[in-house]
Structures are given as structure tokens and as C-alpha cells.
Protein backbone atom coordinates (compact mmCIF):
# COMPACT_ATOMS: atom_id res chain seq x y z
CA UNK A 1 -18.52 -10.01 -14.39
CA UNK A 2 -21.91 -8.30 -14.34
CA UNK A 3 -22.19 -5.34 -17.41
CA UNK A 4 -22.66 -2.88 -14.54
CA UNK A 5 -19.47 -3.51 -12.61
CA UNK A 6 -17.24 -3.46 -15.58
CA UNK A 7 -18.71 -0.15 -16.49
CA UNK A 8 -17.65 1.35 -13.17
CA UNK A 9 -14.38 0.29 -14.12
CA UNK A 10 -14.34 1.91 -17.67
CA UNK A 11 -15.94 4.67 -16.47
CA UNK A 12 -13.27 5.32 -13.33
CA UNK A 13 -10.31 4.83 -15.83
CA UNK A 14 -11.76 6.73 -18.71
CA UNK A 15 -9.68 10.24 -17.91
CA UNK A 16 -10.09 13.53 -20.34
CA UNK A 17 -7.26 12.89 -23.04
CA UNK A 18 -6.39 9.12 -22.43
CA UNK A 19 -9.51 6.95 -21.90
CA UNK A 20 -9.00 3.23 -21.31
CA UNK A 21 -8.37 0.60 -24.54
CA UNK A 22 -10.00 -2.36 -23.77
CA UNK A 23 -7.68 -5.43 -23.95
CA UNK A 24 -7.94 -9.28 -23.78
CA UNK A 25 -5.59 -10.91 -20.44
CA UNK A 26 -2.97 -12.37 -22.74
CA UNK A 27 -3.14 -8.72 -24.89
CA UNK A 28 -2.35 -7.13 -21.10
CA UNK A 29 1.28 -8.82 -21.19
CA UNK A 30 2.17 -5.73 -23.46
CA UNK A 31 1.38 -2.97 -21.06
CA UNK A 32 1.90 -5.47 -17.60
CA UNK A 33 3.07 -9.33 -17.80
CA UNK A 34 1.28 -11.02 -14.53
CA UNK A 35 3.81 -13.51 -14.93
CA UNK A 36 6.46 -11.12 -13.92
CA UNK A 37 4.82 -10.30 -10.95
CA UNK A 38 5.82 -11.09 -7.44
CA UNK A 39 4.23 -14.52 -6.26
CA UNK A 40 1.57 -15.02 -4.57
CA UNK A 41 3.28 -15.99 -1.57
CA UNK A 42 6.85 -15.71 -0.07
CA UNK A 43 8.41 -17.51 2.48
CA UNK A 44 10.24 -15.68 5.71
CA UNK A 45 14.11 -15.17 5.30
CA UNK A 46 14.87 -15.62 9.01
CA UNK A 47 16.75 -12.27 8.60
CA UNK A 48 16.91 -8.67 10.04
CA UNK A 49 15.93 -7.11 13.46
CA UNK A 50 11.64 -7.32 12.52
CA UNK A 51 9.12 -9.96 13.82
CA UNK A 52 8.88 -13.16 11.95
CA UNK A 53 5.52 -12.97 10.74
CA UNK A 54 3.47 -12.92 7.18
CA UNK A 55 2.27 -9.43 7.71
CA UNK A 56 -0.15 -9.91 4.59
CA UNK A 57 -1.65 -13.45 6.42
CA UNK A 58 -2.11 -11.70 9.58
CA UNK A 59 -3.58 -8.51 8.69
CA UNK A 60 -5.44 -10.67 6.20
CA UNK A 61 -7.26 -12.38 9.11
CA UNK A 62 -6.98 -9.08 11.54
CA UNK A 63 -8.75 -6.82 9.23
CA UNK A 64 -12.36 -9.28 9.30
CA UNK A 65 -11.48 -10.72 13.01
CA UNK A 66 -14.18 -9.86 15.91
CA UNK A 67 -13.10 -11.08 18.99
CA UNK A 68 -15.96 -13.01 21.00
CA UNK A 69 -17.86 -10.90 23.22
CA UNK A 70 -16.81 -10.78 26.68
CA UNK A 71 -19.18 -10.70 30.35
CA UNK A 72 -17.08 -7.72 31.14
CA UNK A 73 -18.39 -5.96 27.77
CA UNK A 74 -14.66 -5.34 26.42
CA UNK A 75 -15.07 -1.60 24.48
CA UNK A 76 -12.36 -3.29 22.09
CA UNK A 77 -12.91 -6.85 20.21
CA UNK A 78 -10.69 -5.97 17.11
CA UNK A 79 -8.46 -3.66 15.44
CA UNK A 80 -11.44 -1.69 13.98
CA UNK A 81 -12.76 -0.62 17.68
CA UNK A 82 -9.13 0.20 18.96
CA UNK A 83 -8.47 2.19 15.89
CA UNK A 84 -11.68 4.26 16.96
CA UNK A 85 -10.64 4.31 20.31
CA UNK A 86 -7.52 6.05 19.92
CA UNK A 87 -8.97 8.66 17.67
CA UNK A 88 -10.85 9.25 20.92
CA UNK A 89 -7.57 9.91 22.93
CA UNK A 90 -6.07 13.29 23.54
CA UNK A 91 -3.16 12.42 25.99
CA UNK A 92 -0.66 9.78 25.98
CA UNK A 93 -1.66 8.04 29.49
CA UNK A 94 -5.26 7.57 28.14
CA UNK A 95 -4.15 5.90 25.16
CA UNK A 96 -1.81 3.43 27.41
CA UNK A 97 -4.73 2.85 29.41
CA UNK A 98 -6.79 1.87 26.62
CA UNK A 99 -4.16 -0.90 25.54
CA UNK A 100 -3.83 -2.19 28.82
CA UNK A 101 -7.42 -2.57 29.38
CA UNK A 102 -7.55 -4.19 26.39
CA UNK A 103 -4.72 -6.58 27.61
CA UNK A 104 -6.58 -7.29 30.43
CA UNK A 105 -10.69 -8.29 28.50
CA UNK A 106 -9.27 -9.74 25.14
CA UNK A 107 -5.55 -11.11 26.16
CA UNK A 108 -5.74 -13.36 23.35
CA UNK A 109 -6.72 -10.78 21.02
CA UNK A 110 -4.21 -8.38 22.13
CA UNK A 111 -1.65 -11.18 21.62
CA UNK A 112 -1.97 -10.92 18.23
CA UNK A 113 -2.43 -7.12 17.97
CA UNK A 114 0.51 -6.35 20.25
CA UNK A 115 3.35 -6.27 18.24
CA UNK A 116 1.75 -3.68 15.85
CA UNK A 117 -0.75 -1.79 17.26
CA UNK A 118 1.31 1.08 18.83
CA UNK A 119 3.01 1.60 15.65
CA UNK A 120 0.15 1.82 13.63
CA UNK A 121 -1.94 3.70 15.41
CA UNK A 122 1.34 6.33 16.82
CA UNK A 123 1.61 8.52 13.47
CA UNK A 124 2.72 11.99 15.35
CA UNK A 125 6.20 11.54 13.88
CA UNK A 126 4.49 11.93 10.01
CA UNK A 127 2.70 15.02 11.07
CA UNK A 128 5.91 17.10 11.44
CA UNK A 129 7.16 19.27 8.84
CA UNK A 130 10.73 17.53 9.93
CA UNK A 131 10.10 14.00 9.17
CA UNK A 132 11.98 12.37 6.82
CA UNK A 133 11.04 8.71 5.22
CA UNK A 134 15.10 7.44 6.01
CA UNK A 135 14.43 7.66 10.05
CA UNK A 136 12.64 4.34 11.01
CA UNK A 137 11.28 5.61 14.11
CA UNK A 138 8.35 3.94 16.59
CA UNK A 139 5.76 6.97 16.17
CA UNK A 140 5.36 6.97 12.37
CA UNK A 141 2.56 4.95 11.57
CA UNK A 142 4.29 2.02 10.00
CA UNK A 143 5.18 -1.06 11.40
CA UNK A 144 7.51 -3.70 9.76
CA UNK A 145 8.06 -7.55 9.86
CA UNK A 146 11.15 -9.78 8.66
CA UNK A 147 12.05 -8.96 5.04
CA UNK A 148 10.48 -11.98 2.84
CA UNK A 149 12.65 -14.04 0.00
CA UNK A 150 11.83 -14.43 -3.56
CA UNK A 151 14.20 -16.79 -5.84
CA UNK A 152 16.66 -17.59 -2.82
CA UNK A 153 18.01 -14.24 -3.65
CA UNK A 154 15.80 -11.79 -3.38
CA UNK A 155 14.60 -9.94 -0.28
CA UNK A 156 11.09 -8.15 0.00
CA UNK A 157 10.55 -5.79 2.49
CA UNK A 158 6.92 -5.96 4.09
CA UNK A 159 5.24 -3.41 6.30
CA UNK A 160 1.52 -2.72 7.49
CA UNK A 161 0.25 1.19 7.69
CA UNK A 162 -3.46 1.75 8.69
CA UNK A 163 -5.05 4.85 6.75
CA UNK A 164 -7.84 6.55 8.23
CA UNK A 165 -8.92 7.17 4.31
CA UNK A 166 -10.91 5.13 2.41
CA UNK A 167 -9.60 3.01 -1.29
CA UNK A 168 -11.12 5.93 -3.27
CA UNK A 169 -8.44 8.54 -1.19
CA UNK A 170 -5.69 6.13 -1.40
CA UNK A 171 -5.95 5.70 -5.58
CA UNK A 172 -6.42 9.66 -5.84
CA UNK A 173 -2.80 10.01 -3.61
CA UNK A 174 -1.39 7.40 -5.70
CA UNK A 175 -1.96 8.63 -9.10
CA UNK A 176 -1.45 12.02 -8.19
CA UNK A 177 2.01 11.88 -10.05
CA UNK A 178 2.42 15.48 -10.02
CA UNK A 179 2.95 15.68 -6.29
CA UNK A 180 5.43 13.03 -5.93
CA UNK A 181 8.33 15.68 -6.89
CA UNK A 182 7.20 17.36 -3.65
CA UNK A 183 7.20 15.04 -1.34
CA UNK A 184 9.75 14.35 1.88
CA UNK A 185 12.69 12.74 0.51
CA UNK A 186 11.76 13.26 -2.99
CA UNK A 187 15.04 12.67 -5.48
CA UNK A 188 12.65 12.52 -8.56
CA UNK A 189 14.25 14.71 -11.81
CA UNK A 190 11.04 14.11 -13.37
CA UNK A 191 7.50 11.33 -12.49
CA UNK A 192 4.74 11.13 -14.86
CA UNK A 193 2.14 8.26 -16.36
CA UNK A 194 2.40 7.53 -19.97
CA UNK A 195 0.08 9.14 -22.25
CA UNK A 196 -2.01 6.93 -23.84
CA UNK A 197 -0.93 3.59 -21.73
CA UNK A 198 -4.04 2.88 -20.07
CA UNK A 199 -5.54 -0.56 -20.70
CA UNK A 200 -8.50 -2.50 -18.70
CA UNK A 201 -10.43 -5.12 -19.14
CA UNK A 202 -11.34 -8.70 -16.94
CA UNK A 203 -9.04 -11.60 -16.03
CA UNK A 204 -9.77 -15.34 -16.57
CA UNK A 205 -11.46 -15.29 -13.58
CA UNK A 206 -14.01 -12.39 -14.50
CA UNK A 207 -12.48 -10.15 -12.51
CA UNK A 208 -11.30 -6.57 -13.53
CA UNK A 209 -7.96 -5.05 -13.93
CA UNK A 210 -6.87 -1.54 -15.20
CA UNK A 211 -2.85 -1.23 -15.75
CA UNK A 212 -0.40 1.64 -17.14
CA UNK A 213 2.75 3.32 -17.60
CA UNK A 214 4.83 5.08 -15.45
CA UNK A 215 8.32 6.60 -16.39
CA UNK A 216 10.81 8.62 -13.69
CA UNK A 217 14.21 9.41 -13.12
CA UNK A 218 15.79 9.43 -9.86
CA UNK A 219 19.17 11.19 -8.52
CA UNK A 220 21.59 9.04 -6.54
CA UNK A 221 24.58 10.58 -4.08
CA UNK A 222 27.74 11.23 -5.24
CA UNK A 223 29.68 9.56 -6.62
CA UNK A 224 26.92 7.76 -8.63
CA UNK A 225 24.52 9.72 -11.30
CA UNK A 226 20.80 9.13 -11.96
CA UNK A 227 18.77 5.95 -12.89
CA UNK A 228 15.66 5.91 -14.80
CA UNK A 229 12.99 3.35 -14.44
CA UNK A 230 9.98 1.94 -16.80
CA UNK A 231 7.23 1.38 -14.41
CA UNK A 232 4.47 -0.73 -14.95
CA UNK A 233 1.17 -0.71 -12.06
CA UNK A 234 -1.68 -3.26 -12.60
CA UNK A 235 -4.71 -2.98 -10.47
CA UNK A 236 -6.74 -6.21 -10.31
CA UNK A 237 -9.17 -8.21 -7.79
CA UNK A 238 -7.65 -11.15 -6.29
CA UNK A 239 -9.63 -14.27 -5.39
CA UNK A 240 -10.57 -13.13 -2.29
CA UNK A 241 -12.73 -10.17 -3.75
CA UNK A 242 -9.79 -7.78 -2.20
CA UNK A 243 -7.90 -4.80 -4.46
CA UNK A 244 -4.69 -5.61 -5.30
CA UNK A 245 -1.88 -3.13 -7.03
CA UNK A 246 1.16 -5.10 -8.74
CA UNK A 247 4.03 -2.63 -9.39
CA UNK A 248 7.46 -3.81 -11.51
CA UNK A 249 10.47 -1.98 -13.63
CA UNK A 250 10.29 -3.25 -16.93
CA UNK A 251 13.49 -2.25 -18.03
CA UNK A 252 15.15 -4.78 -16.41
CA UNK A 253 17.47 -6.18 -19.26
CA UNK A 254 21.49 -6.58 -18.58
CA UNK A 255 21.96 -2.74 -19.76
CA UNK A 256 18.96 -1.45 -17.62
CA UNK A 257 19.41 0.63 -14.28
CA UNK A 258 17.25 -2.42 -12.72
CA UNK A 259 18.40 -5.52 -11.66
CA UNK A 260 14.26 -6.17 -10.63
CA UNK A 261 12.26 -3.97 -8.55
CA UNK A 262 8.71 -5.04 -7.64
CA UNK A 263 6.20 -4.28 -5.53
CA UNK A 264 2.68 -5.23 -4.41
CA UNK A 265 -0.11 -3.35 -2.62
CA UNK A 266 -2.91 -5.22 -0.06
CA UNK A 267 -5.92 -3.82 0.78
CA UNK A 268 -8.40 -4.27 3.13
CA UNK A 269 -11.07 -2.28 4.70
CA UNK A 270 -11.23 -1.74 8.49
CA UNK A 271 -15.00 -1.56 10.69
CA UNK A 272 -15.30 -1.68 14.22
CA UNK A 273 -17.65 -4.45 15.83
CA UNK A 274 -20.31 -3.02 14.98
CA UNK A 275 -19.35 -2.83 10.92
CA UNK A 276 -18.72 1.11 10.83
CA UNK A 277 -15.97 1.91 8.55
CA UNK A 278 -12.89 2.99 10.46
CA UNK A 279 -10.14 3.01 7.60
CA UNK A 280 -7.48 0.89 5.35
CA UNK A 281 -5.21 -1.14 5.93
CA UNK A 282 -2.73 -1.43 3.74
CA UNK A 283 0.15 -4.40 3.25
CA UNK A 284 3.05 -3.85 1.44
CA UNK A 285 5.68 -5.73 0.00
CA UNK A 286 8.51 -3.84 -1.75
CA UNK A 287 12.02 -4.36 -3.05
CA UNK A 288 15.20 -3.34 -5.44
CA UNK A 289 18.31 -3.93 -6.47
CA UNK A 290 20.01 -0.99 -8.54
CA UNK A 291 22.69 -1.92 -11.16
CA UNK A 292 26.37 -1.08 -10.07
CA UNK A 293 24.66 0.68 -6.52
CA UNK A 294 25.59 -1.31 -2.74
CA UNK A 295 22.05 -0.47 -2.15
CA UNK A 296 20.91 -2.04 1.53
CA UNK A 297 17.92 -3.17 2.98
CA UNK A 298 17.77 -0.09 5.03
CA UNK A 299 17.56 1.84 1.79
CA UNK A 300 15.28 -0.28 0.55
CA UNK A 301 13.07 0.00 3.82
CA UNK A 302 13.54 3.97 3.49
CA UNK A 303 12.11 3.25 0.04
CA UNK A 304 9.01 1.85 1.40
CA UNK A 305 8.03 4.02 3.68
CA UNK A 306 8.53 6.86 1.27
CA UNK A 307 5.58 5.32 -0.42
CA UNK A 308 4.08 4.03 2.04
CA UNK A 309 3.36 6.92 4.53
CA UNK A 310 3.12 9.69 2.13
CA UNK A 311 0.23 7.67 0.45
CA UNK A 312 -1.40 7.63 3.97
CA UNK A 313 -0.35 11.33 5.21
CA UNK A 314 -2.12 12.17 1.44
CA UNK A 315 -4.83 10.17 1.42
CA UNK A 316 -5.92 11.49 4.64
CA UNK A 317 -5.68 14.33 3.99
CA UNK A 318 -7.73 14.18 0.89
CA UNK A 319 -10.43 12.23 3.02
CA UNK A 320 -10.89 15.75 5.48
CA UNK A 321 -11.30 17.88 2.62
CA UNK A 322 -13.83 15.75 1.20
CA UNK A 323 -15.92 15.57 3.87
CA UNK A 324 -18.08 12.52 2.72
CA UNK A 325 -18.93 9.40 4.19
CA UNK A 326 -16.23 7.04 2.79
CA UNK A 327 -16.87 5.33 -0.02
CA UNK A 328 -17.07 1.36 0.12
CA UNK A 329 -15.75 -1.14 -2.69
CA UNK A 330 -15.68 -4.89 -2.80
CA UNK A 331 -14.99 -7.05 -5.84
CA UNK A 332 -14.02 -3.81 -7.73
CA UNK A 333 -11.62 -1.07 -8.66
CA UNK A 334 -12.32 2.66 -7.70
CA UNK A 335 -11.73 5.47 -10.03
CA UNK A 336 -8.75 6.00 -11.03
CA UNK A 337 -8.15 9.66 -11.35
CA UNK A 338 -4.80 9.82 -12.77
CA UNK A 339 -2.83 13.15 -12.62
CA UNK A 340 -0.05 14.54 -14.68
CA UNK A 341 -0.19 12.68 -18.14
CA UNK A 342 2.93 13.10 -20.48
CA UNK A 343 3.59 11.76 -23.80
């Protein structure tokens, strides 16, 4: 890694009152053990009501993929110029015009961009004041596939949101832990980041990671209590040059409110064909299994998109006040300007 780049990354995790410790990747496995992790990859379970497709290969390819240009000079050859299409639509009949003349010049393209795009691009639902993360509804902006498997036992949800905010928004929303208290279907008792927790520093492959601690607590319905949770978040830079967040409970031990809960955050930046920004995609995979709770998948899908589309309602909205030209990273980690420190 070049001296500049890891500066950026010291310098975006260095906050007023806990600045970044410097650590070696075997010294991380105290604050975040990437063997813990979710792998890699998972394989389908063949279960639940959702397409059966790897949302993360898809979107993976999606996110780069430019259709070849067409004699009838299609206005849409990938996601990018549909996503900036739509913006452009005021009434429902013009957006269903613009998918089926993109049916009709890129069939092959819409093929693939079918199953998802009206969900992804149809956020009206998250605008309301009335929406609630435990109604899986069509018009929310997030669009899921069939649930993944870890260890034969385990099932991950997975779900695609595009974010019309750019990676710098996103981190803000995330680490913005006094705001999670107040969002829709908030049961927090109390959210904050660990003082002092902060660690960074470069993998084995000279790539950078920054990881902390997280601790919250959590009402349940009657008759059950609380549960408390000792998160752990690593950011790092996969192979592919792409931003990765790795999320896990750590207090996961036979007398711990966690069975396992992990968690893992794709992201990818979205241009149209002609390689102006448009947003972020973002692919998540997410699941849970409380101690002594019949938690379901459809809890842990209302989990999901908890996360999932307040990050993107946030981020958003942090991208309109700003009123800047997005910012672009590749191979790195933006700042991370992490709100609401507690000892």
C-alpha cells in the first residue's frame, strides 16, 4: 500500500477523543477475528418464497455491465442509465413505459434486470412517515433473493438496495450511532461505539482495514426481556478493490444472548454508460439466531431491512444537504466519522 493511501485511512479514522491504534493483522483478532467472519461465499438453500439467485454475483457483474450498443440507440444499456431514467419520471405510466421500452432494445439485458429493478428503483413506501421496516412490501426500495446457508444450519438473508448517495454518505449514516435510537422500528435501550476500540492498519494483502466496537441492548415482546450484544464491524478492501463491512456478535459463548449473528456489507458504485456516477449499490447478507427466542426468518428479514433502508433513507438524505459532487473511492476506505462514543 502506497504511504499516501494509508494516510487517508488514518486520517478518516482518527476522530477527536479516540484516534486509531495502529495494529498488525494477527494483533486485529483482538478487536475483530476475520476467521469468524462469514465466508466468502454461500451456497443457495433452495428455501423461502425469493428468487434463487447470488444477489452479491449478480449485482457484482450488474453494477460494471454496459450492454452493447444498439442501431435503435437504446436510452438504457445498464442499471446505471435506468436508475437515471427514473429519477427523470414524475408519473407512474412514464416509468412503465420506460421499462417496457427497455424490454423491447436490450431484452437480454432486461432479463437480467427484471426481477429487481422495480423494487429497487420503487422507494415511495420509505418516504412515508408510516413505514415500518416489519412490512415487506414491493415499493420500498429493497429487493430480496432466497435466504443463503452457512454450516448446513445457518440461513443468511440477502437483499440488494440501490442508494442514490455516495460510500462517503453511507459510512456517515452508519456510524451515526446516536440516531439509531430514533429510527422506525427502533427497540434499542441504549447503541453506542466503544471508546477507545478503534484499530486500523493493512491486511496481508496490503490492503487497509479499520475495525471497532459496538455495544447495544435491545427489548424483545413480552413475555421475553432484553438481550445485549458485543458488536464487532471491520471495514476492509476485498480482492476485487471493492469496500467491504464484516459485522459479528462476539459474545457468542453458551451463556451469551447470541447463538451467532453476522453480517456483511457489498459495495459497489453505480455510472450510467457514459461513467457518470448515479449511486450505490449495496448487497447485504444478514442473519441471527437469539438464545431461548423462536425467532423466524421473517424477523430476521425485518431485521435487515431495518438496516438496510434506513442506511439508504439516511444516507440520502445526507447526500442533499451536502450538495457536492459525490465523492469517488476505489481500493480504499472513506472517513469514518463515527458518532456517539461511550466508554
Amino acid at each position: 500500500m502506497s504511504m499516501l493511501l494509508l494516510s487517508v485511512v488514518l486520517a478518516g479514522a482518527s476522530l477527536e477523543g479516540n484516534a486509531t491504534r495502529t495494529v498488525t493483522w494477527s494483533e486485529l483478532t483482538a478487536t475483530f477475528d476475520p476467521n469468524k467472519a462469514l465466508p466468502e461465499t454461500l451456497r443457495l438453500s433452495g428455501e423461502g418464497p425469493y428468487p434463487a439467485v447470488d444477489l452479491l454475483r449478480e449485482w457484482r457483474e450488474l453494477a460494471a455491465y454496459v450492454a452493447p450498443a444498439t442501431t435503435t440507440g437504446a436510452e438504457v444499456r445498464c442499471f446505471g442509465d435506468l436508475a437515471a431514467a427514473w429519477a427523470k419520471c414524475t408519473k407512474d405510466e412514464q416509468r412503465t413505459a420506460l421499462f417496457e421500452r427497455t424490454r423491447s432494445t436490450q431484452p437480454q439485458l432486461w432479463a437480467r434486470l427484471e426481477p429487481w429493478a422495480g423494487e429497487m428503483l420503487d422507494d415511495k413506501a420509505l418516504r412515508k412517515a408510516s413505514w415500518t421496516p416489519d412490512d415487506d412490501r414491493a415499493d420500498d426500495g429493497c429487493a430480496f433473493g432466497m435466504p443463503l446457508l452457512w454450516d448446513d444450519a445457518r440461513f443468511v438473508q440477502q437483499a440488494v438496495v440501490f442508494v442514490r448517495a455516495d460510500l462517503e454518505a453511507l459510512k456517515a449514516a452508519e456510524n451515526d450511532y446516536p440516531a439509531y435510537r430514533q429510527r422506525p422500528g427502533s427497540t434499542y435501550e441504549y447503541i453506542y461505539p466503544v471508546s477507545g476500540s478503534l484499530v486500523s492498519g493493512v491486511d496481508p494483502n496490503d490492503q487497509p482495514f479499520v475495525a471497532l466496537k459496538a455495544a447495544f441492548r435491545a427489548d424483545l415482546p413480552w413475555p421475553f426481556s432484553h438481550y445485549t450484544c458485543d458488536l464487532r464491524v471491520l471495514n476492509r478492501v476485498d480482492n476485487s478493490g471493492g469496500l467491504v463491512c464484516d459485522v459479528r456478535a462476539w459474545n457468542d459463548g453458551p451463556k451469551d444472548d447470541f447463538v451467532w449473528l453476522s453480517g456483511r456489507d457489498h459495495y459497489f458504485e453505480v455510472s450510467d454508460q457514459t461513467g457518470a456516477w448515479q449511486g450505490t449499490l449495496v448487497v447485504r447478507w444478514f442473519g441471527f439466531d437469539l438464545r431461548g427466542v423462536p425467532d423466524t426468518d421473517s424477523a430476521r428479514r425485518a431485521g435487515l431491512r431495518a438496516g438496510l433502508l434506513c442506511l439508504k433513507r439516511e444516507a440520502e438524505a445526507l447526500q442533499r444537504a451536502r450538495a457536492e459532487a459525490p465523492r469517488r473511492y476505489s481500493g480504499g476506505i472513506p472517513p469514518l466519522a463515527v458518532q456517539g462514543w461511550r466508554g
